[in-house]
C-alpha atoms as a PDB file:
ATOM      1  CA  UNK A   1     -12.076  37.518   8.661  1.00  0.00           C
ATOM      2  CA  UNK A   2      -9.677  37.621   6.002  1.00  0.00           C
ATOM      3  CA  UNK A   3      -9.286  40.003   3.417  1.00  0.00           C
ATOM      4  CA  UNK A   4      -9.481  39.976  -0.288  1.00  0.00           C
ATOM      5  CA  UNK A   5      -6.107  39.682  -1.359  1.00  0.00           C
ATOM      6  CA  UNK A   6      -4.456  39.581  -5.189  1.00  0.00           C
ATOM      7  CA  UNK A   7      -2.650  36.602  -6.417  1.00  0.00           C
ATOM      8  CA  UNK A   8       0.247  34.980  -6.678  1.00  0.00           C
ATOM      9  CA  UNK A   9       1.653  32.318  -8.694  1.00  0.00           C
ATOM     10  CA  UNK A  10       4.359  29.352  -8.196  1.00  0.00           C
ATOM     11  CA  UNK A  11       5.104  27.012 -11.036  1.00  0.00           C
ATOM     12  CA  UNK A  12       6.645  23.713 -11.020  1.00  0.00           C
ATOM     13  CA  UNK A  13       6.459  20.303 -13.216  1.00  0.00           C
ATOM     14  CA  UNK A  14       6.774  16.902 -11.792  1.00  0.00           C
ATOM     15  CA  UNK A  15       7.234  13.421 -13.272  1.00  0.00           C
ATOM     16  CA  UNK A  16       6.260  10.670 -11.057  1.00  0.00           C
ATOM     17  CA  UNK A  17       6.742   6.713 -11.837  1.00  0.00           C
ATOM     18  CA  UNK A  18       3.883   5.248 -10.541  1.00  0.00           C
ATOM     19  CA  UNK A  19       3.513   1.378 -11.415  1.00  0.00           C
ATOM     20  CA  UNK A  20       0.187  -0.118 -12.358  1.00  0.00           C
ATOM     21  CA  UNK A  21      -1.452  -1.567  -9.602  1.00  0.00           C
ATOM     22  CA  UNK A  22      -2.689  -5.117 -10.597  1.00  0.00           C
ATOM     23  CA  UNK A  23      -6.047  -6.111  -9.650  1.00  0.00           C
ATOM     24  CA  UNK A  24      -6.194  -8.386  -6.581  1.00  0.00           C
ATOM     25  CA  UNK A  25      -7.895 -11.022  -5.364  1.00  0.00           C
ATOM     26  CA  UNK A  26     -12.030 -10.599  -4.819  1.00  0.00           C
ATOM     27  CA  UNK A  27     -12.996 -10.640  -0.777  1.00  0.00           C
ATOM     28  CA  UNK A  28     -16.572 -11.042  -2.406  1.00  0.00           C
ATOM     29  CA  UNK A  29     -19.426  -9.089  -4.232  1.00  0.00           C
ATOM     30  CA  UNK A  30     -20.433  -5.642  -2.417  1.00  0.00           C
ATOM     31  CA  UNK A  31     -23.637  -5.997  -0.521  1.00  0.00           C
ATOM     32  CA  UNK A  32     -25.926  -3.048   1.277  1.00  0.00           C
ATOM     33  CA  UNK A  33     -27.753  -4.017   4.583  1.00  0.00           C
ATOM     34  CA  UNK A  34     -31.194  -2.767   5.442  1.00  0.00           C
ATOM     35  CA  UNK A  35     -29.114   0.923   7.023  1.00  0.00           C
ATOM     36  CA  UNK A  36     -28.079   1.037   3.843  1.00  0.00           C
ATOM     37  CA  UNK A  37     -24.300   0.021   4.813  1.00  0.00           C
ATOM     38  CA  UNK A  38     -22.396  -1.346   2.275  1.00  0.00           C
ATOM     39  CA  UNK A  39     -19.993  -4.092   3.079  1.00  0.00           C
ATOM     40  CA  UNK A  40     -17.482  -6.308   0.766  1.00  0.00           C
ATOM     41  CA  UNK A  41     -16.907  -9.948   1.827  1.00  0.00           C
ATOM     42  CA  UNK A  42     -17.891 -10.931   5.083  1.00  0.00           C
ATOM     43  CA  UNK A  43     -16.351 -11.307   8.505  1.00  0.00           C
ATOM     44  CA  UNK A  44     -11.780 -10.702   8.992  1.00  0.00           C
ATOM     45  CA  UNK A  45     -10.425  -9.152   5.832  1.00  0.00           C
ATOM     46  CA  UNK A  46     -14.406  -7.869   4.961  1.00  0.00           C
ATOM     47  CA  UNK A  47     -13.969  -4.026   3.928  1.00  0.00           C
ATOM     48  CA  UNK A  48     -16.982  -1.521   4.435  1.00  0.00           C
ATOM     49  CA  UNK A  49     -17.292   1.057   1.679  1.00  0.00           C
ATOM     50  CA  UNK A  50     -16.944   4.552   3.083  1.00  0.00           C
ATOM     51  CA  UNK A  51     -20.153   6.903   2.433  1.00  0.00           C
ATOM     52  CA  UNK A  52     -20.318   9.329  -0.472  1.00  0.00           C
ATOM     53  CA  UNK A  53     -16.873   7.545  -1.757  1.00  0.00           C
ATOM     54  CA  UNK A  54     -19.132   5.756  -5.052  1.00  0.00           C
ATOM     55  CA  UNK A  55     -17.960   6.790  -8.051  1.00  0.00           C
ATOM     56  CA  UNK A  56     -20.775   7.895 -10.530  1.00  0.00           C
ATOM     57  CA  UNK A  57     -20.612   5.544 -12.987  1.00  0.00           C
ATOM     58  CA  UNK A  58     -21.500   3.059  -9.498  1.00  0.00           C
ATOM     59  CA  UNK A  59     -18.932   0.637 -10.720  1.00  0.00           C
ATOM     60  CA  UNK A  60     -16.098   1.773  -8.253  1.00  0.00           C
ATOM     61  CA  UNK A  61     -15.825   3.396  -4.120  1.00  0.00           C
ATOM     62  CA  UNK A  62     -13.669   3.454  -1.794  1.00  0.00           C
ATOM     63  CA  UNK A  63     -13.674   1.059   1.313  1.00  0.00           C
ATOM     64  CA  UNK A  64     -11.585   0.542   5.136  1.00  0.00           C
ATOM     65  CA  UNK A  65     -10.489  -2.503   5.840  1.00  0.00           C
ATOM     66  CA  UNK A  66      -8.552  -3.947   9.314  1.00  0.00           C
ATOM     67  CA  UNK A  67      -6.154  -7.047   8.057  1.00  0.00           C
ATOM     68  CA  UNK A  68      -7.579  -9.602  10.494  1.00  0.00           C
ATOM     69  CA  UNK A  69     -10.713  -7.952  11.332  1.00  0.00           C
ATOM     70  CA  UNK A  70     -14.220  -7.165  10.242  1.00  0.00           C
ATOM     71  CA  UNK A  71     -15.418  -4.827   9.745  1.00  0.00           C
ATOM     72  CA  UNK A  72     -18.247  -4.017  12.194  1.00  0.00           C
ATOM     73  CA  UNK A  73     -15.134  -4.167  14.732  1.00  0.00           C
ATOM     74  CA  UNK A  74     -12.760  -0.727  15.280  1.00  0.00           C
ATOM     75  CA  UNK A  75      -9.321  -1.600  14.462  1.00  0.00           C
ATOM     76  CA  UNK A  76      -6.903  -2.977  16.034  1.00  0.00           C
ATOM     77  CA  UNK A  77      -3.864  -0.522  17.559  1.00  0.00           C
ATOM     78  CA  UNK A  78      -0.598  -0.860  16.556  1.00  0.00           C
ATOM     79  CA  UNK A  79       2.502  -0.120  19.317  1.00  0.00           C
ATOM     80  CA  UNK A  80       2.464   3.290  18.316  1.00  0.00           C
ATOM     81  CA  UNK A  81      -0.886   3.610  19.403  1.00  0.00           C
ATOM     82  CA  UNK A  82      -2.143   4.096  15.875  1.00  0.00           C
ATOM     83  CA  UNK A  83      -4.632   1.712  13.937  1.00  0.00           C
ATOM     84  CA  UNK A  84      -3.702  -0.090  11.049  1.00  0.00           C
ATOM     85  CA  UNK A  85      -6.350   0.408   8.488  1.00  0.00           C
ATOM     86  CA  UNK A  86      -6.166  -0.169   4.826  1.00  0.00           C
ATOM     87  CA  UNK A  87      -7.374   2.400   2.423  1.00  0.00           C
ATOM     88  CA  UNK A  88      -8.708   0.568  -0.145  1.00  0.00           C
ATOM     89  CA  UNK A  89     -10.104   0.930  -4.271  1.00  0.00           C
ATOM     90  CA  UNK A  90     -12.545  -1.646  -4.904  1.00  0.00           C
ATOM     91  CA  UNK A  91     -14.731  -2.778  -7.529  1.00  0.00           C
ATOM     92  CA  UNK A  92     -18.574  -3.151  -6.693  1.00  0.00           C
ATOM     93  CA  UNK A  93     -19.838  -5.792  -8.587  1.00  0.00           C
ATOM     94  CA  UNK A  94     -17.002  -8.704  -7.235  1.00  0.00           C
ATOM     95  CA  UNK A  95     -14.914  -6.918  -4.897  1.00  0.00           C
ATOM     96  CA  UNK A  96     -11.944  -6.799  -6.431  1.00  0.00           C
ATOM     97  CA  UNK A  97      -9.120  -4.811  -4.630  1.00  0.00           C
ATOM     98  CA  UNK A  98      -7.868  -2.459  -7.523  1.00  0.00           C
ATOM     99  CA  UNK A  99      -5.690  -0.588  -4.885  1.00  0.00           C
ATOM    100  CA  UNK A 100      -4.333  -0.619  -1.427  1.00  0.00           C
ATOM    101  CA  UNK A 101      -2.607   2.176   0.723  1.00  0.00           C
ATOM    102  CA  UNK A 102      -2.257   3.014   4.026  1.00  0.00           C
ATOM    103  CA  UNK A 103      -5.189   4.700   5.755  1.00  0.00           C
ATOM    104  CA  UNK A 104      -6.729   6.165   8.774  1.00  0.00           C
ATOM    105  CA  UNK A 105     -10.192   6.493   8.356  1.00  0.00           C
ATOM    106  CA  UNK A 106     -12.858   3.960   9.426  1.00  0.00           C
ATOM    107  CA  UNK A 107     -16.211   3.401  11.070  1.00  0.00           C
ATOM    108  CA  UNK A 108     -18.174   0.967  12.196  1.00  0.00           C
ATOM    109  CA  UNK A 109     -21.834   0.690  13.434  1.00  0.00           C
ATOM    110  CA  UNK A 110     -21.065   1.813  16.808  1.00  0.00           C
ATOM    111  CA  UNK A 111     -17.639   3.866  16.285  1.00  0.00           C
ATOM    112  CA  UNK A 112     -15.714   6.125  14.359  1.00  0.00           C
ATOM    113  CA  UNK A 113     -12.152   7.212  13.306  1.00  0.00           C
ATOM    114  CA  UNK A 114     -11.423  10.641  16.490  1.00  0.00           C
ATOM    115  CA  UNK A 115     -11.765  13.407  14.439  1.00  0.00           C
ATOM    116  CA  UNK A 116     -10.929  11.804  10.519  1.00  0.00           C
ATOM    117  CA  UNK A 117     -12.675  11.822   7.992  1.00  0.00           C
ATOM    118  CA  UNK A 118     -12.472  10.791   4.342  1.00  0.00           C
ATOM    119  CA  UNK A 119     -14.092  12.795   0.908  1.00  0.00           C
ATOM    120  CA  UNK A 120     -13.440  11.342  -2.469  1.00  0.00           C
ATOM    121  CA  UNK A 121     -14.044  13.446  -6.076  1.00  0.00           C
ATOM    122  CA  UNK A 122     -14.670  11.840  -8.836  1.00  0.00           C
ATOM    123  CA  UNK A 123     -14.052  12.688 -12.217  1.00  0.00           C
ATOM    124  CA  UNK A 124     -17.206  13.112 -14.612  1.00  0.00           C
ATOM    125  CA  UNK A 125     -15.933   9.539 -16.805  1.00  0.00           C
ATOM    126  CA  UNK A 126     -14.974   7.730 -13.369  1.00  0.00           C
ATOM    127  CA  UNK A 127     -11.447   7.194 -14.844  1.00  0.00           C
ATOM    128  CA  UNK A 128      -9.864  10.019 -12.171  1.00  0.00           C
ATOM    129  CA  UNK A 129     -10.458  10.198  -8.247  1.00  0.00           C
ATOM    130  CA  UNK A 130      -8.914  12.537  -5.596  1.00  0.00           C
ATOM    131  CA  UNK A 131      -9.080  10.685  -1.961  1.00  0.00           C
ATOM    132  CA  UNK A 132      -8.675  13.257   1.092  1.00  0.00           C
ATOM    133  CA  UNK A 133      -8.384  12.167   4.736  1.00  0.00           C
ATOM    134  CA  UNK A 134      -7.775  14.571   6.738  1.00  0.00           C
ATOM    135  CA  UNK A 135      -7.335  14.439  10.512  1.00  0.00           C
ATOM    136  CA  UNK A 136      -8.474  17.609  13.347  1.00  0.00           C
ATOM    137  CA  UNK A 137      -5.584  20.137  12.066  1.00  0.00           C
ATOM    138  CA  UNK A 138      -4.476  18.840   8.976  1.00  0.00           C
ATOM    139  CA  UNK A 139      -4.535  16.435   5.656  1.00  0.00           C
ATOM    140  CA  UNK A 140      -2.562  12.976   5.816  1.00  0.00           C
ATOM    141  CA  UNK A 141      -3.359  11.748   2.545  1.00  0.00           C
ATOM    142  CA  UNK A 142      -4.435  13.148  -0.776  1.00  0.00           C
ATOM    143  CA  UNK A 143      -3.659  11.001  -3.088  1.00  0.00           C
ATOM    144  CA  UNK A 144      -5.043  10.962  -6.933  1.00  0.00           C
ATOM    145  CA  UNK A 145      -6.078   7.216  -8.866  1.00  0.00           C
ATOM    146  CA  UNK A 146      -6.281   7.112 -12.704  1.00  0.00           C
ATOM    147  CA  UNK A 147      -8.145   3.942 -13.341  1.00  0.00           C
ATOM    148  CA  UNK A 148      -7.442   2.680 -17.032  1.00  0.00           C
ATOM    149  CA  UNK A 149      -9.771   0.599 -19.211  1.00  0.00           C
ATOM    150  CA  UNK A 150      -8.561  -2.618 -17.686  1.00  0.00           C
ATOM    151  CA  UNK A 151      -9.469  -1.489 -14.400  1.00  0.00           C
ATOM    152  CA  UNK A 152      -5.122  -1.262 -13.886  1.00  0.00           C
ATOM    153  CA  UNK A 153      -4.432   2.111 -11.495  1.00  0.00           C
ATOM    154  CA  UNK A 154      -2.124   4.181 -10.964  1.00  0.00           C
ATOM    155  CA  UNK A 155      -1.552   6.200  -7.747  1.00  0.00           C
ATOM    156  CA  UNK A 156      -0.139   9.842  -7.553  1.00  0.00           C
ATOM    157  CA  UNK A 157       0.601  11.054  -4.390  1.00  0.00           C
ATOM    158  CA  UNK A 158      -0.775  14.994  -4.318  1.00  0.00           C
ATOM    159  CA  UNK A 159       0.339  15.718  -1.168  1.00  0.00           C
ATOM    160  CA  UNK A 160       4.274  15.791  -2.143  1.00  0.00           C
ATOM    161  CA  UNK A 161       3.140  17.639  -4.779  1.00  0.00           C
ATOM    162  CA  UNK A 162       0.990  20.572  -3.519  1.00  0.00           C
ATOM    163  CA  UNK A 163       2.398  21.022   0.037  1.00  0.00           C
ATOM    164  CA  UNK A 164       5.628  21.895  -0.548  1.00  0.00           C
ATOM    165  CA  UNK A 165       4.553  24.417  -3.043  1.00  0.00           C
ATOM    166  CA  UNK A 166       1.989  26.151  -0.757  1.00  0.00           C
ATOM    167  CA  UNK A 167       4.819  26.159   2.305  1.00  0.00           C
ATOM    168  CA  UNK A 168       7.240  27.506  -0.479  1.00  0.00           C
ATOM    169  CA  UNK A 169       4.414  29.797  -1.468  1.00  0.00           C
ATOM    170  CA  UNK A 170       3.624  30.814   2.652  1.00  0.00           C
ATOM    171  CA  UNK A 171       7.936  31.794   2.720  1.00  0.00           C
ATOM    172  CA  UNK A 172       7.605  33.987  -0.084  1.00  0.00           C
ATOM    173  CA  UNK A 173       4.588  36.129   1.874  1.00  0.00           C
ATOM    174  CA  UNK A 174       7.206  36.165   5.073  1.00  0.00           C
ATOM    175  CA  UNK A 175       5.561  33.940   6.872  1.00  0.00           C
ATOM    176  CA  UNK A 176       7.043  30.434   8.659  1.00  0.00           C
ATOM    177  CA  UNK A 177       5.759  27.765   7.180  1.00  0.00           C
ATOM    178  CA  UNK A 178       6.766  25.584   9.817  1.00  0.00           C
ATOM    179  CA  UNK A 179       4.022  27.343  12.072  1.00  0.00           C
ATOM    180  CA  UNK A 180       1.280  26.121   9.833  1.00  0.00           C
ATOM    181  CA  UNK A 181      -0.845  22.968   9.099  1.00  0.00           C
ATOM    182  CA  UNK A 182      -1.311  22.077   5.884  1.00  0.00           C
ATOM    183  CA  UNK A 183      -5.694  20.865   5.105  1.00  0.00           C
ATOM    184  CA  UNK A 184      -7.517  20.624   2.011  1.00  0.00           C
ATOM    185  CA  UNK A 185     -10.752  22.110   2.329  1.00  0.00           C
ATOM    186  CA  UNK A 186     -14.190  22.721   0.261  1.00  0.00           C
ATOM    187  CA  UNK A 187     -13.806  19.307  -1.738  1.00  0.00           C
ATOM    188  CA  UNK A 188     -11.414  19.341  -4.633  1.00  0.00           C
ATOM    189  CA  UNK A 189     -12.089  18.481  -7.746  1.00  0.00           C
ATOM    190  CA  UNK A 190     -10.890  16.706 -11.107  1.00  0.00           C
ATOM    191  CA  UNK A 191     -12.094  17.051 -14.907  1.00  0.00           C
ATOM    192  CA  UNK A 192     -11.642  14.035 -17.269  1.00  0.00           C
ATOM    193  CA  UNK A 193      -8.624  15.424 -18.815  1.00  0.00           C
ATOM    194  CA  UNK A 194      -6.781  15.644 -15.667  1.00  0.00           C
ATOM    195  CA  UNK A 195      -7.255  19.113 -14.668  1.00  0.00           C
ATOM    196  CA  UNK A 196      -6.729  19.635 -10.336  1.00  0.00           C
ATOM    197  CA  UNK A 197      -8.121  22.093  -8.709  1.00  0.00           C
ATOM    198  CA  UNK A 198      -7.907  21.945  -4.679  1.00  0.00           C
ATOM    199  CA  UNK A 199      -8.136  24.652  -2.068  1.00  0.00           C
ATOM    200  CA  UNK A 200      -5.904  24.747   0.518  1.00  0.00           C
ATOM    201  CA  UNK A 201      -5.888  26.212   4.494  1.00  0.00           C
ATOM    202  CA  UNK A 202      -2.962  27.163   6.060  1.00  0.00           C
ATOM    203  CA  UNK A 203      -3.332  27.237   9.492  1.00  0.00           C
ATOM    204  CA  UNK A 204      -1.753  27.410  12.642  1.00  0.00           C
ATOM    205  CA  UNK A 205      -3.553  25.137  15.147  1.00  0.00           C
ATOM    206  CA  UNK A 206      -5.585  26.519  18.347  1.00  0.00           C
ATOM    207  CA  UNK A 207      -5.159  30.269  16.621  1.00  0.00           C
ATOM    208  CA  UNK A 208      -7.479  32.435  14.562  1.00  0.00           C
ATOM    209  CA  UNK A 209      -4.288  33.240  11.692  1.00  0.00           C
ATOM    210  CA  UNK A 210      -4.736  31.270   8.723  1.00  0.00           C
ATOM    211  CA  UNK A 211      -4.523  31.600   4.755  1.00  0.00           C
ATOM    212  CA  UNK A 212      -6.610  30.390   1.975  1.00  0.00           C
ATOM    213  CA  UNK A 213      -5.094  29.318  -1.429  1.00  0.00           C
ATOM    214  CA  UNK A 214      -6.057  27.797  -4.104  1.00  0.00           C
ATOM    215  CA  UNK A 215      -3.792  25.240  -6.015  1.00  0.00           C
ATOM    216  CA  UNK A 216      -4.439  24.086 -10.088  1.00  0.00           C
ATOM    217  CA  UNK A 217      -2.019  21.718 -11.411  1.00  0.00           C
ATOM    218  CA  UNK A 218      -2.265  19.275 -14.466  1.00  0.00           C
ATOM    219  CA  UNK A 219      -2.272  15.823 -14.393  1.00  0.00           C
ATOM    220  CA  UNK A 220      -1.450  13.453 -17.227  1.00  0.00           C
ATOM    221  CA  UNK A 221      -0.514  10.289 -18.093  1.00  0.00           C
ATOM    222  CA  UNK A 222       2.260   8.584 -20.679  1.00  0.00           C
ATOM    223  CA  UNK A 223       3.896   5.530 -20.792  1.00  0.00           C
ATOM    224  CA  UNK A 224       2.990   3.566 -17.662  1.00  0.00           C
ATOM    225  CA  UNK A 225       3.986   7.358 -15.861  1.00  0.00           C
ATOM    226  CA  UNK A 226       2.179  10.110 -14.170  1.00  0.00           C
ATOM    227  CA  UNK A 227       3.183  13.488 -14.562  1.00  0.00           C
ATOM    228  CA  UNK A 228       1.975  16.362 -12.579  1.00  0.00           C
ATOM    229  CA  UNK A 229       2.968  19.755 -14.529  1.00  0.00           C
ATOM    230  CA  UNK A 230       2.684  23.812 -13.710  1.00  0.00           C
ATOM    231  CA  UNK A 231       1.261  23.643 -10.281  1.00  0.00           C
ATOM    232  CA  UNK A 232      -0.106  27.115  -9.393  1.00  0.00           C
ATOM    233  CA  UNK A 233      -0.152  28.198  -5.915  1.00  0.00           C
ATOM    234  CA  UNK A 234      -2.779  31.844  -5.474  1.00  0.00           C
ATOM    235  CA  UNK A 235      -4.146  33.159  -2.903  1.00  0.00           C
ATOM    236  CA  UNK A 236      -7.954  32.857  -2.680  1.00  0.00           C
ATOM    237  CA  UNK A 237     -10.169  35.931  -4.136  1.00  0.00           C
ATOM    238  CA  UNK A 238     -13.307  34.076  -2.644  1.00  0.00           C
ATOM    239  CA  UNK A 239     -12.933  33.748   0.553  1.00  0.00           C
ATOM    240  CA  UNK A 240     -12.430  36.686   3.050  1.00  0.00           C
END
């Protein structure tokens, strides 16, 4: 168990050029089965709309897709032994891709991603989303959308962002950062004016040591630019 502990602060600001990402192509209208699966388009190129990923305005969720391959099939591997899987932003009502990244969750009827898993936050307006997938030890990708009024987005990555200030945070307590793996835990979340909260683990793998922190930072938006400014960096007073 870990001990209340006070806080600690780092501090940093962050401009990041992000361009628009223009909406793509429809693979076709987003349609539930009778499991209550959602799936957009049908057979190779189809995508399947991970669970609890809707946004709550229901216009918007995120969705796997496996170039070449539909979706009630696992992925293909790659030579690296790793499956190439599309992370994708996609409008409800026809489909459209509004954004594409790399990605490593998916699941199908029968199968599932080993030991990933994906979590999405929404912002109260549905104009800001935080997308987590995390494997076993760690986070891979935690990337934040801003979806203007056009349904154009922008992409911030949060992990360059946050994890170098939490291992810069980890040297400054004496320990070696290098030892830990960096996971988001407890769902983070985002307000419509761009305020971040997430809260971190830092932990090293098969062993009981690990630290809780929590991270704030502010995100905002300015000519065609994102801009991530005064990340904090505290240890957690709720957790123990």
């Amino acid at each position: 168990m870990m001990q209340k502990v006070g806080s600690c602060l780092a501090a940093l600001w962050l401009l990041v050029l992000a361009p628009a990402s223009p909406v793509r192509a429809e693979i076709g209208p987003c349609v539930s089965d009778q499991a209550g699966v959602m799936t957009c388009g049908q057979g190779p190129g189809a995508a399947r709309v991970v669970d609890g990923t809707t946004s709550s305005s229901k216009r918007l969720a995120f969705a796997w897709r496996a170039p070449g391959r539909s979706p009630t099939e696992p992925p293909d591997e790659t030579g690296d032994s790793w499956f190439t899987v599309e992370s994708l932003l996609i409008r409800l009502s026809d489909g459209a891709v509004l954004s594409s990244a790399k990605g490593e969750y998916w699941r199908t009827g029968d199968s599932v991603a080993n030991h990933m898993d994906e979590n999405v936050a929404w912002s109260p307006n549905s104009r800001l989303a935080i997308e987590v997938q995390s494997s076993k030890w760690s986070t891979d990708f935690l990337r934040l959308y801003a979806i203007g009024a056009d349904d154009k987005v922008l992409v911030l990555d949060l992990q360059k962002i946050i994890e170098p200030a939490v291992r810069k945070r980890l040297r400054q307590l004496g320990k070696n950062d290098g030892d830990y793996a960096f996971s988001v835990e407890d769902g983070p979340t985002v307000d419509d004016r761009g305020l971040v909260r997430v809260s971190v683990m830092m932990q090293i793998p098969k062993q009981d040591g690990y630290l809780d922190l929590d991270v704030t930072l502010q995100v905002s938006q300015k000519n065609g630019a994102l801009s991530a400014g005064d990340v904090s960096v505290r240890r957690s007073r709720t957790k123990s």
